[in-house]
Protein backbone atom coordinates (compact mmCIF):
# COMPACT_ATOMS: atom_id res chain seq x y z
CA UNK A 1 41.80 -0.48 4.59
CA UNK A 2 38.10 -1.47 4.43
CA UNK A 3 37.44 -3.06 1.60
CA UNK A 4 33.74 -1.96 0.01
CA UNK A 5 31.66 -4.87 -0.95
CA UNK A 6 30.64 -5.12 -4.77
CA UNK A 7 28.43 -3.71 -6.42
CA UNK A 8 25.08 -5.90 -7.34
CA UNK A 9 21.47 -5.34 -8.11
CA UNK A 10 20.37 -6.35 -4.62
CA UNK A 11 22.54 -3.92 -3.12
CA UNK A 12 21.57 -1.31 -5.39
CA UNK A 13 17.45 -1.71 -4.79
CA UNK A 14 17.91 -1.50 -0.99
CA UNK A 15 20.49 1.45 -1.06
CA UNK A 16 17.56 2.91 -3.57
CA UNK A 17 14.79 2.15 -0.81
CA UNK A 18 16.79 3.50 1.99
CA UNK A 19 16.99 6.81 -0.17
CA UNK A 20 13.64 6.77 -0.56
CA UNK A 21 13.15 6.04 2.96
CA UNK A 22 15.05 8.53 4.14
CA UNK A 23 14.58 11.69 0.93
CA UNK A 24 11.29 10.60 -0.14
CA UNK A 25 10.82 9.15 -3.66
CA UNK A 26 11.48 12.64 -5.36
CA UNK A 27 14.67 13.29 -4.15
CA UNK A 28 15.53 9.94 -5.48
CA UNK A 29 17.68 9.84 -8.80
CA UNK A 30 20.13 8.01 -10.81
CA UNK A 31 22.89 10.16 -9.79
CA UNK A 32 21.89 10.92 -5.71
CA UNK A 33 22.13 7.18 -5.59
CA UNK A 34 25.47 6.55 -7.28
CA UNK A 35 26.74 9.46 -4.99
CA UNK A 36 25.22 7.05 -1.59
CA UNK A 37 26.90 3.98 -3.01
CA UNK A 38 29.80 5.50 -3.60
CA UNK A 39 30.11 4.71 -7.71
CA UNK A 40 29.93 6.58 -10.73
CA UNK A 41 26.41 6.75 -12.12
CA UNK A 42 27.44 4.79 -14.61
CA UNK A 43 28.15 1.77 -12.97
CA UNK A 44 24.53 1.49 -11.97
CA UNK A 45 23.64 0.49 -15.28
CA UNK A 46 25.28 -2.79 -15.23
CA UNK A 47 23.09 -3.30 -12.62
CA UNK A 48 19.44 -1.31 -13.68
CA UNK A 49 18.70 -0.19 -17.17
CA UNK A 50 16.83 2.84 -16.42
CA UNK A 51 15.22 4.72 -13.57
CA UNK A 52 12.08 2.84 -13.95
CA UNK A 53 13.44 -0.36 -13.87
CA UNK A 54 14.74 0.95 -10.67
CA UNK A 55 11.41 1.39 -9.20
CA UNK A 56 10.06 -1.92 -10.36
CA UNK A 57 12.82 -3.53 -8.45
CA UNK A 58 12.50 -0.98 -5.26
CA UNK A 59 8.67 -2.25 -5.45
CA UNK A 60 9.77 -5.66 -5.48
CA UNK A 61 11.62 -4.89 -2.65
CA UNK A 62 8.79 -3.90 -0.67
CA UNK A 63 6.80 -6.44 -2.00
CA UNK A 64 8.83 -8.86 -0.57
CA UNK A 65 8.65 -8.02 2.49
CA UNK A 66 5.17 -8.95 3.00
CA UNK A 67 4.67 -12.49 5.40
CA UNK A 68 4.07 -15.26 3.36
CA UNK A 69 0.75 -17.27 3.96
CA UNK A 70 -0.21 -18.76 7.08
CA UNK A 71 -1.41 -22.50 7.10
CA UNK A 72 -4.01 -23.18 4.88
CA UNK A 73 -6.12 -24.51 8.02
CA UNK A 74 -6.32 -21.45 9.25
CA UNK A 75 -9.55 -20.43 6.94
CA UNK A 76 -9.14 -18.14 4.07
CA UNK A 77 -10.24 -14.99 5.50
CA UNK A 78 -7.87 -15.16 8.67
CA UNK A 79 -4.76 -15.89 5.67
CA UNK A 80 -6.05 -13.25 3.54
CA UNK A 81 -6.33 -10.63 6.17
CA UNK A 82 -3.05 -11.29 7.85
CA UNK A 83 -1.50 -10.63 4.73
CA UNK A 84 -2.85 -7.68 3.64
CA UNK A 85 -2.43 -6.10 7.06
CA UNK A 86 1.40 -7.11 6.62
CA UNK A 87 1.25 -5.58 3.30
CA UNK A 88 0.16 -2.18 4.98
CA UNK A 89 2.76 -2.54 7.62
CA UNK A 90 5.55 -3.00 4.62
CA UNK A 91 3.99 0.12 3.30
CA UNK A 92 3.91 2.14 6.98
CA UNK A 93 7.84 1.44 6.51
CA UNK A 94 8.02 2.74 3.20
CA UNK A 95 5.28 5.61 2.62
CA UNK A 96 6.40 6.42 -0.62
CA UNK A 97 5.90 3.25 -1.89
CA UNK A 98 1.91 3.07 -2.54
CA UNK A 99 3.00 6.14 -5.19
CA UNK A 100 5.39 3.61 -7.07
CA UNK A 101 2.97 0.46 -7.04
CA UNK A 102 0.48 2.97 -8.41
CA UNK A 103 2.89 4.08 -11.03
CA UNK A 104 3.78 0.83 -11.92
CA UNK A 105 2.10 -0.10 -15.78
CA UNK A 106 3.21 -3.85 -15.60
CA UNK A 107 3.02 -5.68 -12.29
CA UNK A 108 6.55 -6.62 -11.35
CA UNK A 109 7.25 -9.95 -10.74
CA UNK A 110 7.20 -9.95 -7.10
CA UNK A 111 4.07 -8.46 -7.22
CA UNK A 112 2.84 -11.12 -9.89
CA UNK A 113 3.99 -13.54 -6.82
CA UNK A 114 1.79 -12.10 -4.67
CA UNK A 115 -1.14 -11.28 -6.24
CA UNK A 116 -0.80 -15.11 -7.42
CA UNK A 117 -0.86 -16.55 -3.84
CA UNK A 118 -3.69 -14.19 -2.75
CA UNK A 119 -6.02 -15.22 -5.56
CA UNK A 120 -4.55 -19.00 -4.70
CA UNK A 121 -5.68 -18.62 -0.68
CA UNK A 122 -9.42 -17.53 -2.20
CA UNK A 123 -9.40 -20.46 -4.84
CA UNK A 124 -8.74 -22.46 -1.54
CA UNK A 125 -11.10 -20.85 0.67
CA UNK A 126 -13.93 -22.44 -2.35
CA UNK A 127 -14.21 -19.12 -4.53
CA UNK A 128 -15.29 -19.68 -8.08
CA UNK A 129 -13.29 -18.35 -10.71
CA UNK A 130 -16.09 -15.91 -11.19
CA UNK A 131 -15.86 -14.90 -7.20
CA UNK A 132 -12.21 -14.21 -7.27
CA UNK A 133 -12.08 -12.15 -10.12
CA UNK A 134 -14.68 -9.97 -9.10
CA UNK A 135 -13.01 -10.12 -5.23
CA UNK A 136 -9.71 -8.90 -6.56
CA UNK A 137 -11.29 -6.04 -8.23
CA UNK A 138 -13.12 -5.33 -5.30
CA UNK A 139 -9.80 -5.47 -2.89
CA UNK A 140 -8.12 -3.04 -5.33
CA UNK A 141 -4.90 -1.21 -4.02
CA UNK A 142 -6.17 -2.70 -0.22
CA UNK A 143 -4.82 -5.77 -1.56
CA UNK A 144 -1.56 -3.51 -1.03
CA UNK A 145 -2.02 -2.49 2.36
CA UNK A 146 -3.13 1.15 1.23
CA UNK A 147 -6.20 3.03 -0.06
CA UNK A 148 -7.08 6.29 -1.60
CA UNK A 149 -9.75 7.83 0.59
CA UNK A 150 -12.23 10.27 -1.06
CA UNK A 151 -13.44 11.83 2.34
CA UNK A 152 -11.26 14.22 4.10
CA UNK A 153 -12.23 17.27 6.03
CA UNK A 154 -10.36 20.91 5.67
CA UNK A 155 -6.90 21.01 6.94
CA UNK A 156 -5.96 23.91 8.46
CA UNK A 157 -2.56 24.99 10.53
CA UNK A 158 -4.43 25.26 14.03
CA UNK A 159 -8.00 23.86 15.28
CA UNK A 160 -9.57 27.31 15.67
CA UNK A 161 -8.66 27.94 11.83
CA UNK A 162 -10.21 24.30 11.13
CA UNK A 163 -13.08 24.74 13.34
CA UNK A 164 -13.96 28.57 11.65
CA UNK A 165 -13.54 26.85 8.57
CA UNK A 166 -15.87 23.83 9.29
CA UNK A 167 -18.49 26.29 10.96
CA UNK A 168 -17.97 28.82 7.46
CA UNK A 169 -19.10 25.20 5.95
CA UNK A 170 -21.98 23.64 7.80
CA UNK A 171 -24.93 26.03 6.22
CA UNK A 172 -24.24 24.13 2.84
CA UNK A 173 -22.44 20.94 3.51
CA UNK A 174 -24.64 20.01 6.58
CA UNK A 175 -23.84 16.09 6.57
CA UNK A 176 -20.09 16.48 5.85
CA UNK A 177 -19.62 18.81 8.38
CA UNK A 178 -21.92 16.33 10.77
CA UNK A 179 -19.08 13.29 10.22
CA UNK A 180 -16.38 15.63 10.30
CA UNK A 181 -16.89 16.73 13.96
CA UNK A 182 -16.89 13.47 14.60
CA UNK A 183 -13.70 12.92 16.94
CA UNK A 184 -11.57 10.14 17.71
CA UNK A 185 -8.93 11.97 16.41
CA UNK A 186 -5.47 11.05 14.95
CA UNK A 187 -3.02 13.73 14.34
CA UNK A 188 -0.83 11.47 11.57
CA UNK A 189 -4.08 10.72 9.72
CA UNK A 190 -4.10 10.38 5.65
CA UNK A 191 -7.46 9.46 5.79
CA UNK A 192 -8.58 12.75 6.61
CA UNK A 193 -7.77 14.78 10.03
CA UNK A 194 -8.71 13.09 12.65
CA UNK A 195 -9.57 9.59 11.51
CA UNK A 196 -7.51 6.98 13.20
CA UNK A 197 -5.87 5.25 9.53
CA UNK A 198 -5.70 1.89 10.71
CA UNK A 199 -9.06 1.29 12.04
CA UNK A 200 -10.55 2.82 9.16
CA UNK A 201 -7.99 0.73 6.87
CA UNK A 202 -8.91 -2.63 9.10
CA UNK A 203 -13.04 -1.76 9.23
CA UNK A 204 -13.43 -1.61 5.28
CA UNK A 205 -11.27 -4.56 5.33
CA UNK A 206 -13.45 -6.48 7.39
CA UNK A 207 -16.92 -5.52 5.73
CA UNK A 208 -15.17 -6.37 2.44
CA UNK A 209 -13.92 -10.03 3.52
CA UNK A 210 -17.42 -11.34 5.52
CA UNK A 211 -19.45 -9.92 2.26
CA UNK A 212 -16.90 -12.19 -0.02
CA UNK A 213 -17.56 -15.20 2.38
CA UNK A 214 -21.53 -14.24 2.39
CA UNK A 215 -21.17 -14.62 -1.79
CA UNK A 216 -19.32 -17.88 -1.90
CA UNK A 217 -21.43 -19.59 1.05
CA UNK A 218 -24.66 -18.36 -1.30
CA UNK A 219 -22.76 -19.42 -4.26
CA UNK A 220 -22.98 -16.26 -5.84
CA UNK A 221 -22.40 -15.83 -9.79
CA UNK A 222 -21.80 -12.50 -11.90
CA UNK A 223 -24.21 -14.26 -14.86
């Protein structure tokens, strides 16, 4: 007879994120995951008070999974932007996860952790105080590997559909139409359809870290 191993809170946040993985973060719920583990729903609650302490330990998870920092030697751009870009692969892994960081009203403590060792790797780098807070705003959800993009052109279930609708558009939305046309297309796109998400993701990222180094070399101030 195999014996099942105990129950814990570890084992309960990844059985939770390979719900998630697997259902999507809807589908998840108190009871679907007792039913995977093989418990009554009760017994999660030793374990989890409520369903969203659940997802601040799922985003922990997550969270986690991010590399740590590279060597400080390295330069603070090259650490920061490592990291980030591992953030957006933990996310690539887990697309339901940007909803639940979003969600989140208190950072978790995981998350603390890591927004902690980004802002240490731009104190490093020689950001001000002044700098870093107004970097981290600035970085945003990026900081998480994702980003909520305003531009996205009509999706529609076949290209003529898209292209009549697009054409229906281009008397009175002249430039939008102009970029959306543009093609070096990627079917799997959030960004919008078309747009290829990690270059767009790794671009913004760029312009955003050489105009942070641009401010600190300058020794730029808010006052």
């Amino acid at each position: 007879m195999t014996r099942r191993s105990p129950l814990s809170r570890d084992r309960v946040l990844r059985a939770a994120v390979a719900l998630a993985d697997s259902s999507g973060i809807d589908a998840l719920s108190m009871r679907k995951l007792s039913q995977e583990l093989g418990v009554v729903p009760m017994a999660l609650y030793k374990h989890v008070a409520h369903k969203e302490e659940l997802l601040d330990g799922m985003v922990d998870v997550v969270v986690g999974e991010i590399d740590p920092p590279g060597p400080a030697a390295d330069g603070w751009q090259s650490r920061v932007r490592r990291r980030i870009l591992s953030a957006r692969q933990a996310l690539l892994r887990h697309p339901w996860a940007s909803r639940a960081i979003e969600s989140r009203t208190t950072p978790t403590p995981v998350t603390l952790g890591y927004m902690d060792s980004t802002i240490g790797m731009l104190r490093a780098g020689g950001m001000s105080v002044d700098l870093t807070h107004h970097v981290m705003h600035a970085l945003g959800s990026r900081m998480f590997g994702f980003a909520q993009e305003l531009y996205a052109a009509p999706a529609a279930p076949d290209p003529h559909a898209q292209a009549a609708a697009l054409s229906a558009m281009a008397g009175i939305y002249p430039h939008f139409v102009e970029i959306a046309l543009r093609a070096e297309h990627d079917e799997g796109s959030v960004v919008g359809p078309g747009c290829d998400d990690q270059f767009e993701f790794e671009f913004s990222l760029d312009l955003l870290l050489e105009g942070f180094e641009r401010l600190r070399v300058q020794g730029w101030s808010s006052s």
